[in-house]
PDB file of N, CA and C in Angstrom:
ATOM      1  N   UNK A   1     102.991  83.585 139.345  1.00  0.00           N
ATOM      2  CA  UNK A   1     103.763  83.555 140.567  1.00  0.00           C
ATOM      3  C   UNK A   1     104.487  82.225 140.723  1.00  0.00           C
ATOM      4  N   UNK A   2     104.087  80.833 140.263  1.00  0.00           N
ATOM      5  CA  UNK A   2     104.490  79.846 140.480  1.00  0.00           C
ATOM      6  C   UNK A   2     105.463  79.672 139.428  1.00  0.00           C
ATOM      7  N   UNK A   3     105.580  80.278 138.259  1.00  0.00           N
ATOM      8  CA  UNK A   3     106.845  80.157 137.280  1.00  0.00           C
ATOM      9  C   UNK A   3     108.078  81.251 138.083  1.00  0.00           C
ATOM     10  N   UNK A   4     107.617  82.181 138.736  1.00  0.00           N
ATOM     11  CA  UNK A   4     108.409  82.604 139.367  1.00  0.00           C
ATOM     12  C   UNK A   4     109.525  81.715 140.669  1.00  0.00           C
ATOM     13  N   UNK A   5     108.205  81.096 141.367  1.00  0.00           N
ATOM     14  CA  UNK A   5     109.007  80.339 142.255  1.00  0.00           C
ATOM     15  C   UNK A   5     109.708  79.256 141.926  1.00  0.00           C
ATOM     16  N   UNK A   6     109.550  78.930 140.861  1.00  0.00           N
ATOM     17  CA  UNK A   6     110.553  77.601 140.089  1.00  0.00           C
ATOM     18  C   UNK A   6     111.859  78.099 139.623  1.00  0.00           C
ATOM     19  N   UNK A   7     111.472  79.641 138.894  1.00  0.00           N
ATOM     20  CA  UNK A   7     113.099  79.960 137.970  1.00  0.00           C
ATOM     21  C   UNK A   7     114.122  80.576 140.208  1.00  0.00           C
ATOM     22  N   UNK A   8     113.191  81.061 140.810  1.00  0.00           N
ATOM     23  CA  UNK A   8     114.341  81.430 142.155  1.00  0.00           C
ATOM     24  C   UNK A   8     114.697  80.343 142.162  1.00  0.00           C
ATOM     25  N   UNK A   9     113.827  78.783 142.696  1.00  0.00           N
ATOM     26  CA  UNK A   9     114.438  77.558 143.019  1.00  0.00           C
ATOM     27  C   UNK A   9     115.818  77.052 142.259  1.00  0.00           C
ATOM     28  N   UNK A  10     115.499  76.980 141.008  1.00  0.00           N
ATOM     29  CA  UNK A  10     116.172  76.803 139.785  1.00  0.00           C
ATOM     30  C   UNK A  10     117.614  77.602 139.940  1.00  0.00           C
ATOM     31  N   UNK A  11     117.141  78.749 140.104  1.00  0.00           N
ATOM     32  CA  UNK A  11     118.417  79.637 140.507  1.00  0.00           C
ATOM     33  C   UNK A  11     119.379  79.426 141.690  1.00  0.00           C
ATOM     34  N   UNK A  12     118.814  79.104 142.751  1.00  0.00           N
ATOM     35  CA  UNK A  12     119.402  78.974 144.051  1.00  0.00           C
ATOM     36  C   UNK A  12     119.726  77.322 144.136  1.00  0.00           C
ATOM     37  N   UNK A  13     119.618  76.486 143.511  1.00  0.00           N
ATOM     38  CA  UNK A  13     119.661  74.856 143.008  1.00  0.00           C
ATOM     39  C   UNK A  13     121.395  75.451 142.170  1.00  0.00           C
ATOM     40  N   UNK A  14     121.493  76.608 141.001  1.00  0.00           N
ATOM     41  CA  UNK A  14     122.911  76.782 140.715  1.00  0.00           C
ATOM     42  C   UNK A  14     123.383  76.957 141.109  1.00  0.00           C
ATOM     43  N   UNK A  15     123.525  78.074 141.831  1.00  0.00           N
ATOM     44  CA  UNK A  15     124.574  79.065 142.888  1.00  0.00           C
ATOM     45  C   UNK A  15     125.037  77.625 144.282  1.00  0.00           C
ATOM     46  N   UNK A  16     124.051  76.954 144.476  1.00  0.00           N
ATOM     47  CA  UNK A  16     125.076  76.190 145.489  1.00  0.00           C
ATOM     48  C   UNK A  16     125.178  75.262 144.922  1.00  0.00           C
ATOM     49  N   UNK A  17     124.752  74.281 143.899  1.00  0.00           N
ATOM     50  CA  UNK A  17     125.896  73.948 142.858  1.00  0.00           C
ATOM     51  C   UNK A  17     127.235  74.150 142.336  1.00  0.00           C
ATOM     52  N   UNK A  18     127.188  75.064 141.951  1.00  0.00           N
ATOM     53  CA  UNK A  18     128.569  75.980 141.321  1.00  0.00           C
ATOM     54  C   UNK A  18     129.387  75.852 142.318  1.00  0.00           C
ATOM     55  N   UNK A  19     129.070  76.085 143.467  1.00  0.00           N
ATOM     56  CA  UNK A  19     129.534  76.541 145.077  1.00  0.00           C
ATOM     57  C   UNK A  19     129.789  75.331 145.314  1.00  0.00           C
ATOM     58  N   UNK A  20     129.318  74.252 145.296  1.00  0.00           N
ATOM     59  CA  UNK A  20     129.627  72.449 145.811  1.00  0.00           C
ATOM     60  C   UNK A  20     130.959  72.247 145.101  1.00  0.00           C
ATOM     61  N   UNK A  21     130.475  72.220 143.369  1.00  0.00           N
ATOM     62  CA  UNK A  21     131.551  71.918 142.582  1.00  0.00           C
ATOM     63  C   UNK A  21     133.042  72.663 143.268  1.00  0.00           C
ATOM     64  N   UNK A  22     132.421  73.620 143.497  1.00  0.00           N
ATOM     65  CA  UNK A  22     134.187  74.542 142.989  1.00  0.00           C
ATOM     66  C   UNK A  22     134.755  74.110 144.584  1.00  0.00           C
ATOM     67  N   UNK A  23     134.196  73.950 145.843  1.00  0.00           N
ATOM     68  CA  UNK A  23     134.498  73.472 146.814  1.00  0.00           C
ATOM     69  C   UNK A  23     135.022  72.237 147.137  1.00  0.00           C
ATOM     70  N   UNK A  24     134.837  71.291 145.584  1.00  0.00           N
ATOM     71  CA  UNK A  24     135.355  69.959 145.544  1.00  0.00           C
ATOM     72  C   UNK A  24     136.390  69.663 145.068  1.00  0.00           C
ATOM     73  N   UNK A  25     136.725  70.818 144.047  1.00  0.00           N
ATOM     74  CA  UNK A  25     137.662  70.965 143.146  1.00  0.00           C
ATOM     75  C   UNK A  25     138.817  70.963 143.572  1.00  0.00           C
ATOM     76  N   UNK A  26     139.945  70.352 142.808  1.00  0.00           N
ATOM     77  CA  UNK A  26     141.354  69.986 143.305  1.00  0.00           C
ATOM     78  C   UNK A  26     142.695  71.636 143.403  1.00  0.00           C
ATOM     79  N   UNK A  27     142.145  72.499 144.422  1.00  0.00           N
ATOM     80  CA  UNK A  27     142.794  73.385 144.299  1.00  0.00           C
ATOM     81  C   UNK A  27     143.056  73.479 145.765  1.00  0.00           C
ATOM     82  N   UNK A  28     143.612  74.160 145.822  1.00  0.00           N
ATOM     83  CA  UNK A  28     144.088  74.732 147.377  1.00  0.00           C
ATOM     84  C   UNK A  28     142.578  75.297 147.400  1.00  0.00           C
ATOM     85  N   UNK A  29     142.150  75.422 149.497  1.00  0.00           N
ATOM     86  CA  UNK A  29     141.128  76.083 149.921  1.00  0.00           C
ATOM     87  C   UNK A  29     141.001  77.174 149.553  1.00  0.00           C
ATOM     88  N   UNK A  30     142.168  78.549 149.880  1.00  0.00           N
ATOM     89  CA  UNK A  30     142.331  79.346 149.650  1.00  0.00           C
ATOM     90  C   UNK A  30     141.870  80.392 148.686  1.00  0.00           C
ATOM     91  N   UNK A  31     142.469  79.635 147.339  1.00  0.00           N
ATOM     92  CA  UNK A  31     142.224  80.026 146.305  1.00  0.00           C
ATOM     93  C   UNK A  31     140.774  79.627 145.720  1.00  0.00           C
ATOM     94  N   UNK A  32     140.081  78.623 146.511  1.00  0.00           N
ATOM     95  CA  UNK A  32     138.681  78.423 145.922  1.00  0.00           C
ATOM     96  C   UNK A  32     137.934  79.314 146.631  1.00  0.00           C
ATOM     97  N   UNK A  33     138.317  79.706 148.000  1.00  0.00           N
ATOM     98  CA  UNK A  33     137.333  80.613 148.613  1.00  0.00           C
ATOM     99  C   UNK A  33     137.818  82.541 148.170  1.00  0.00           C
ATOM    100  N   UNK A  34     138.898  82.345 147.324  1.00  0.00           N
ATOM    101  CA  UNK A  34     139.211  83.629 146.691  1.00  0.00           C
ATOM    102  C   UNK A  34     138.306  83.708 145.456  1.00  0.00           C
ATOM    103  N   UNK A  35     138.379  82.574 145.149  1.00  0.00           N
ATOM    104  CA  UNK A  35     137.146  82.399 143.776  1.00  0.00           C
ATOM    105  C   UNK A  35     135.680  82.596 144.207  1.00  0.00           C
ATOM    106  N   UNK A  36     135.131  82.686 145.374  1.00  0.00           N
ATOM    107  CA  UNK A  36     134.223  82.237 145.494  1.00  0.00           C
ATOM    108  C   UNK A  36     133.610  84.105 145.895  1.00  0.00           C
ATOM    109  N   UNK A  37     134.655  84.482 146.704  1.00  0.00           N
ATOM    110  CA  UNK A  37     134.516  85.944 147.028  1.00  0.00           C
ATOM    111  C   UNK A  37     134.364  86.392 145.689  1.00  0.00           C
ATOM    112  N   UNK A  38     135.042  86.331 144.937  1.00  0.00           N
ATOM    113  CA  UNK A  38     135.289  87.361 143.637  1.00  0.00           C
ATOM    114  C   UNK A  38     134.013  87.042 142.754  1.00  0.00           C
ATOM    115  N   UNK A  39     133.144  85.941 142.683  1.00  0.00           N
ATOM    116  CA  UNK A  39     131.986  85.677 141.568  1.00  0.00           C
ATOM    117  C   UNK A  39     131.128  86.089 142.666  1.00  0.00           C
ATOM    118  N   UNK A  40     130.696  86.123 143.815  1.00  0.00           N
ATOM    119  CA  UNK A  40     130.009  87.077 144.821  1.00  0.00           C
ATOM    120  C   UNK A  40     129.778  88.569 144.630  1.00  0.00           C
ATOM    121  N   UNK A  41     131.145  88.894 144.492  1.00  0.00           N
ATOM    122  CA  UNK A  41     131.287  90.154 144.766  1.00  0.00           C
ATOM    123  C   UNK A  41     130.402  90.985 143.206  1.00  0.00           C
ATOM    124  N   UNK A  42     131.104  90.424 142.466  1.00  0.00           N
ATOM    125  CA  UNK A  42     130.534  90.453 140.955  1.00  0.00           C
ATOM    126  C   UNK A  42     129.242  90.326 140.536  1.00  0.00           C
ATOM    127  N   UNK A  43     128.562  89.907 141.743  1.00  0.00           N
ATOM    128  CA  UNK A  43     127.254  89.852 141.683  1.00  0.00           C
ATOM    129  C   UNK A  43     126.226  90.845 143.092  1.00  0.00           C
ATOM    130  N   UNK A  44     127.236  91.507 143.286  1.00  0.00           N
ATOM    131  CA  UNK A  44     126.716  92.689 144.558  1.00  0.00           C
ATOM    132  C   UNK A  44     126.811  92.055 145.545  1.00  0.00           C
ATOM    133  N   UNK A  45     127.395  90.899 146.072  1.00  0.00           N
ATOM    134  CA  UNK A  45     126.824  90.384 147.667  1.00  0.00           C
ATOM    135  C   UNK A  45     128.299  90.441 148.054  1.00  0.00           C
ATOM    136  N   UNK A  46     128.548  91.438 148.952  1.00  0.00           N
ATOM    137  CA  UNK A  46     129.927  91.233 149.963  1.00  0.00           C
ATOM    138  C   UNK A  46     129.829  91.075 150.913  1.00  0.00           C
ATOM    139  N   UNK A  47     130.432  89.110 151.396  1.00  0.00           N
ATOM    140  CA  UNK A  47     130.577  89.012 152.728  1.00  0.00           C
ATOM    141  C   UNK A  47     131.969  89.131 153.398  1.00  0.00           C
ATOM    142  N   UNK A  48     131.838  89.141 154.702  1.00  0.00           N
ATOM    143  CA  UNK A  48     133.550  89.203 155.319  1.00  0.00           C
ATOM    144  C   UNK A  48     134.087  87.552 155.506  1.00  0.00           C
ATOM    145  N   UNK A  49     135.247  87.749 156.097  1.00  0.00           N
ATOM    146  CA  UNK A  49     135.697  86.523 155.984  1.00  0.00           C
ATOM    147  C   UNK A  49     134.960  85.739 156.660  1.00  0.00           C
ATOM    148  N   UNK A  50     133.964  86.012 157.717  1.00  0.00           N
ATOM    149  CA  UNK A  50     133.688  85.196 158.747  1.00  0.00           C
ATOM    150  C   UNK A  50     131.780  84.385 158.305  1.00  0.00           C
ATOM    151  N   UNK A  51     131.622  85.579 157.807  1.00  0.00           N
ATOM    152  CA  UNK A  51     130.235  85.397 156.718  1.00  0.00           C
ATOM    153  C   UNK A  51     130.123  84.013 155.783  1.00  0.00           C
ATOM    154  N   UNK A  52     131.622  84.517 155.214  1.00  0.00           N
ATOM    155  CA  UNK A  52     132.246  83.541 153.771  1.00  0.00           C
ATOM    156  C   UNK A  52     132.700  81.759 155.142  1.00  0.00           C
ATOM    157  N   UNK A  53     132.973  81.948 156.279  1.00  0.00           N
ATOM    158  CA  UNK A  53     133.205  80.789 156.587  1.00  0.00           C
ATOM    159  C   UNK A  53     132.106  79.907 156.715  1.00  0.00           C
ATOM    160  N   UNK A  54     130.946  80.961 156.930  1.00  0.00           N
ATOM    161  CA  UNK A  54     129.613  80.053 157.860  1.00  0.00           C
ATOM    162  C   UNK A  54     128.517  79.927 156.076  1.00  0.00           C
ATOM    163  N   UNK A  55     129.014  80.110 155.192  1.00  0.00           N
ATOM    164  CA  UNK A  55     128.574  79.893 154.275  1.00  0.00           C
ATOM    165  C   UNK A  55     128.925  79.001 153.415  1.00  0.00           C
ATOM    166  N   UNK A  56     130.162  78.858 153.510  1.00  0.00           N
ATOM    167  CA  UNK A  56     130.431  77.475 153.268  1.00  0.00           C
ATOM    168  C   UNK A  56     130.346  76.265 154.119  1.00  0.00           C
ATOM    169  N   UNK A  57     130.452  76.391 155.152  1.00  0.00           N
ATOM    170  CA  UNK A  57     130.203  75.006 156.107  1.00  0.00           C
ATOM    171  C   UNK A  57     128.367  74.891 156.022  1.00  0.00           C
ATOM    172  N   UNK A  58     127.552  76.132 156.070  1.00  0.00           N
ATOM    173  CA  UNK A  58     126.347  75.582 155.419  1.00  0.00           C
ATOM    174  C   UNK A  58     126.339  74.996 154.280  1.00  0.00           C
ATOM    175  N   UNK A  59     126.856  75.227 153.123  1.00  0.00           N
ATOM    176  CA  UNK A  59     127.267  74.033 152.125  1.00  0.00           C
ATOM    177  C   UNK A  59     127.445  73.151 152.278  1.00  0.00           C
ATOM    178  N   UNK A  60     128.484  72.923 153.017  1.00  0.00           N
ATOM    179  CA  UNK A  60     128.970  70.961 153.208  1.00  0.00           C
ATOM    180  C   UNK A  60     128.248  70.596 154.370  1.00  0.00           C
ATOM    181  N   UNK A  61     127.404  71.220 154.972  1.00  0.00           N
ATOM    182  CA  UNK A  61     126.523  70.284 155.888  1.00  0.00           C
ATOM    183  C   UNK A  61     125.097  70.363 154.669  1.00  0.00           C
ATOM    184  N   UNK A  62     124.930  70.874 154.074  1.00  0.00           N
ATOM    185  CA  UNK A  62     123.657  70.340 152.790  1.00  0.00           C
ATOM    186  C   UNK A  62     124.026  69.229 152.152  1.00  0.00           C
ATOM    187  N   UNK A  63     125.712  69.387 151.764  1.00  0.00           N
ATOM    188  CA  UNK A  63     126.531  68.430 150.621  1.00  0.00           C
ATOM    189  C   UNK A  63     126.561  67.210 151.602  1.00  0.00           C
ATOM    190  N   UNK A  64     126.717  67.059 152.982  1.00  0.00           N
ATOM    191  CA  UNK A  64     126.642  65.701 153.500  1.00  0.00           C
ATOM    192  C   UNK A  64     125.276  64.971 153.829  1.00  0.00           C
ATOM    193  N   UNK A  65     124.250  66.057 153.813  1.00  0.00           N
ATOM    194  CA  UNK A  65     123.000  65.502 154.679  1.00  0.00           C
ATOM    195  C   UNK A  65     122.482  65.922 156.062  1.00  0.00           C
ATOM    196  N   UNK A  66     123.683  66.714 156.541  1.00  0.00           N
ATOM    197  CA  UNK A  66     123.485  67.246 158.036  1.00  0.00           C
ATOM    198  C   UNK A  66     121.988  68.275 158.235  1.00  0.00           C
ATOM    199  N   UNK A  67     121.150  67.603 159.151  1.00  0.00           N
ATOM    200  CA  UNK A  67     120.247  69.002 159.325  1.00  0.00           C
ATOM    201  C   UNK A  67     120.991  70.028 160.425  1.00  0.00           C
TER     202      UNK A  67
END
């Protein structure tokens, strides 16, 4: 059970990784949060736009330190 809870950690340590990076990245917003829907979606999880907003600002309040 405890190798289990390391590879989820491990897992969920990438996904908002990936998600930091590509949010830092020198592109228009737009198109990063079009990127961000589409590797989501590709993975079964569809949120709406408003889902996709409060999921990223939980990101950048992790990425700054904010509780």
């Amino acid at each position: 059970m405890k190798g289990l809870n390391v590879l989820l950690a491990f897992l969920g340590g990438a996904v908002v990784g990936t998600a930091a990076g590509m949010l830092f990245a020198p592109e228009k917003g737009e198109d990063t949060r079009h990127k961000i829907i589409e590797i989501l979606r590709k993975r079964g999880i569809k949120l709406n736009r408003n889902e996709l907003d409060d999921l990223v600002d939980e990101i950048a309040a992790e990425m700054k330190g904010d509780d």
